[in-house]
Protein backbone atom coordinates (compact mmCIF):
# COMPACT_ATOMS: atom_id res chain seq x y z
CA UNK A 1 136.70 82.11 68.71
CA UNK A 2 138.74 80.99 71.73
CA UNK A 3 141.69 82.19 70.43
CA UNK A 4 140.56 85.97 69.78
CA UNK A 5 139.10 86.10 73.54
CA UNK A 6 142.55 85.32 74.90
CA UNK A 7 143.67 88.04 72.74
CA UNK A 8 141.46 90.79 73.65
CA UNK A 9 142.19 89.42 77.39
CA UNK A 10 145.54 89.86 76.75
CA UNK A 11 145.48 93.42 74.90
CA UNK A 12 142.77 94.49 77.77
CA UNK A 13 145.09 93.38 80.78
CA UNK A 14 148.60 95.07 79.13
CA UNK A 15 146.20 98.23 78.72
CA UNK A 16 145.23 98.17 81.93
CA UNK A 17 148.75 98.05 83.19
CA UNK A 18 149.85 101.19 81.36
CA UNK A 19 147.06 103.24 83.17
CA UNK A 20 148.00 101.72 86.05
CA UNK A 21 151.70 102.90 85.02
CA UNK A 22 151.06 106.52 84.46
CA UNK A 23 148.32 107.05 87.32
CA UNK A 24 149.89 109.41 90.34
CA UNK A 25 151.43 108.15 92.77
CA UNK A 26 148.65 107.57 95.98
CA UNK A 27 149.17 109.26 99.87
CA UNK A 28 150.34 106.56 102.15
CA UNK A 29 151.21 106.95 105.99
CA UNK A 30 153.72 109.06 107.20
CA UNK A 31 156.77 107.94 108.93
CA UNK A 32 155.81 108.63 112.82
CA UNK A 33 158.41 110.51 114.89
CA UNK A 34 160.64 110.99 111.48
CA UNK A 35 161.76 114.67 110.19
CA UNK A 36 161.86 115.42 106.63
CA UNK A 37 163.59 117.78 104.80
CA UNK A 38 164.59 118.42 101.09
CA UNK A 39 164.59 121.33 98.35
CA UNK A 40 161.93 123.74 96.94
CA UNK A 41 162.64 123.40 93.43
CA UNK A 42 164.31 126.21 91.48
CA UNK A 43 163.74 128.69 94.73
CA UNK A 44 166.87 130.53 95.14
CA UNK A 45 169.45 129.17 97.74
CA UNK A 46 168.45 131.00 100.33
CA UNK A 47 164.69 129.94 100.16
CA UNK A 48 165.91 126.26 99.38
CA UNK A 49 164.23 124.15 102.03
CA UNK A 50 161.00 122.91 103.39
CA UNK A 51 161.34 120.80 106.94
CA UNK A 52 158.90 119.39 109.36
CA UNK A 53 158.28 116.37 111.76
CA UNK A 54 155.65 114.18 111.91
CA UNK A 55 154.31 113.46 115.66
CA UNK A 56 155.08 110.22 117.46
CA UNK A 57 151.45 109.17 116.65
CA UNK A 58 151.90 109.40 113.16
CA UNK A 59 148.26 111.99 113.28
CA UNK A 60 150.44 115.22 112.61
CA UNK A 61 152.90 117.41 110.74
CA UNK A 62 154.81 119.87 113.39
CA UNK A 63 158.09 122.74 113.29
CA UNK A 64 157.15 123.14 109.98
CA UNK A 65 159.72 125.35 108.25
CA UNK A 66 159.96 126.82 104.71
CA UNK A 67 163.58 129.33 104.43
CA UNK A 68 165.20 130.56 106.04
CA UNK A 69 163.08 133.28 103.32
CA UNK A 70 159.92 133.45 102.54
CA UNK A 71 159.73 132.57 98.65
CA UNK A 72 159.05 135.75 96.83
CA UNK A 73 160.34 137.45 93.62
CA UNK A 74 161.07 141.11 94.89
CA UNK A 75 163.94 140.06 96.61
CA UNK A 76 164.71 139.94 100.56
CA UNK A 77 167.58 140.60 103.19
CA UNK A 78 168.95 140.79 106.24
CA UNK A 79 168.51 138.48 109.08
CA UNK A 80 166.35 135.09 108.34
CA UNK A 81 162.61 136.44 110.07
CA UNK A 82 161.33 134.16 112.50
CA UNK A 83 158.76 131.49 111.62
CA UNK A 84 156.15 130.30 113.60
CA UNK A 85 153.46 127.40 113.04
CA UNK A 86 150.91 125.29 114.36
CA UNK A 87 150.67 121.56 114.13
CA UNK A 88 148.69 120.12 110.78
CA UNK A 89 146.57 117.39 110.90
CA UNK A 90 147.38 114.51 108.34
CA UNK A 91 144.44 113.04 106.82
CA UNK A 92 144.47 110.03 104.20
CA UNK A 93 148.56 110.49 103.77
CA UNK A 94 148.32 114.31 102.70
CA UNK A 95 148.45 117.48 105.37
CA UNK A 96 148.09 121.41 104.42
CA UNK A 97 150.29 124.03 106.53
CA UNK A 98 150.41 127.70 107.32
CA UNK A 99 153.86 129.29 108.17
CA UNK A 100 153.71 132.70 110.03
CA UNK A 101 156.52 135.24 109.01
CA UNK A 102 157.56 137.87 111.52
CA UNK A 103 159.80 140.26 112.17
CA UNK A 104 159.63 143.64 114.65
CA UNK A 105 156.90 141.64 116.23
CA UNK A 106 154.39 142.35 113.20
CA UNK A 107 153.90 139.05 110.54
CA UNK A 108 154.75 140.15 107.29
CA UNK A 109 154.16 137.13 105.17
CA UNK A 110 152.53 133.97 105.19
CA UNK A 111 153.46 130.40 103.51
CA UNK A 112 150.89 127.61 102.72
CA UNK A 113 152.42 124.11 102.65
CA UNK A 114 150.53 121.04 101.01
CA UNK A 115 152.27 118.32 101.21
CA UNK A 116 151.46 114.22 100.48
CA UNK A 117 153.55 111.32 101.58
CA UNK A 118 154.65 108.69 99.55
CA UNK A 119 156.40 105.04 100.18
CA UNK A 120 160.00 105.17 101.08
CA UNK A 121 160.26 107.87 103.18
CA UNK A 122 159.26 110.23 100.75
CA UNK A 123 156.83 113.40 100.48
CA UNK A 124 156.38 115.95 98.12
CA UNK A 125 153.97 119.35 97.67
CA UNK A 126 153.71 122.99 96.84
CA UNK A 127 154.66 125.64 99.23
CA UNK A 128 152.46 129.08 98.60
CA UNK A 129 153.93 131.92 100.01
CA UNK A 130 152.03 135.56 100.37
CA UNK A 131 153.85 138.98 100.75
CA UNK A 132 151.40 140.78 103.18
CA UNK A 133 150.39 144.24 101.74
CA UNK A 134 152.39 143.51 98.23
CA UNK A 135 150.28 140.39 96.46
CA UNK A 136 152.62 140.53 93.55
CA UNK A 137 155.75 139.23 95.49
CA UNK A 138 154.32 136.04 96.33
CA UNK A 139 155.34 132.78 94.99
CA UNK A 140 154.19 129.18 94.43
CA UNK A 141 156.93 126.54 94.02
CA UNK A 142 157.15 122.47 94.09
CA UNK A 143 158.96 120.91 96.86
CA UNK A 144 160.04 117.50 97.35
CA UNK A 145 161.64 116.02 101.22
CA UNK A 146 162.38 112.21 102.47
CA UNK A 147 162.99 111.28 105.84
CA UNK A 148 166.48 112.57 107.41
């Protein structure tokens, strides 16, 4: 009888390390003071990158950028618009974003960034971008940045 408790024990514990294996990976703290940057994945080349810095107090994300485009699929030109946000709190390793769009004075699209920090220096998310007054431009995208 000993021996087939040691072998459930045994089959339970390797188990238990497979879930453990295959569960997401959790939030930890952000690097304080440190930018990140890295690629939107399969956004054109000209919509490639998402960039931000997290505060010297390690509390929030700030100069969050997404571009020099916003992502869309109808297509854009012309000068890169200018982007404007304000800073995100972090809470439990993740943070959600808003980037402002603007050009001629009047914002013209708008890009939601949720993001989560992992170990080594590393983050990833989803960037969410709406075309004001054309819904069906807008685009949602995975990212993925480390610490520059």
């Amino acid at each position: 009888m000993l021996r087939s408790s040691r072998v459930i024990g045994v089959a339970a514990a390797m188990v238990g390390a497979g879930v453990l294996s295959i569960a997401p990976a959790a939030a930890t703290a952000p690097r304080a003071g440190a930018t990140y940057k890295g690629p939107i994945a399969t956004a054109a080349s000209s919509e490639g990158t998402v960039s931000f810095t997290v505060s010297k107090d390690g509390k929030t994300v700030t100069h969050l950028r997404v571009g020099p485009y916003p992502l869309n699929t109808c297509g854009s030109g012309g000068a890169p618009p200018h982007q404007s946000s304000k800073p995100a709190a972090i809470h439990d390793g993740k943070f959600t974003g808003h980037v402002a769009y603007s050009g001629g004075g009047n914002v013209f699209a708008k890009a939601t960034v949720t993001g989560k920090f992992l170990r080594k220096g590393k983050e990833k998310g989803v960037v969410t971008t709406v075309i004001l007054g054309n819904s069906q431009c807008g685009q949602s995208l995975p990212y993925a940045t480390h610490v520059k």
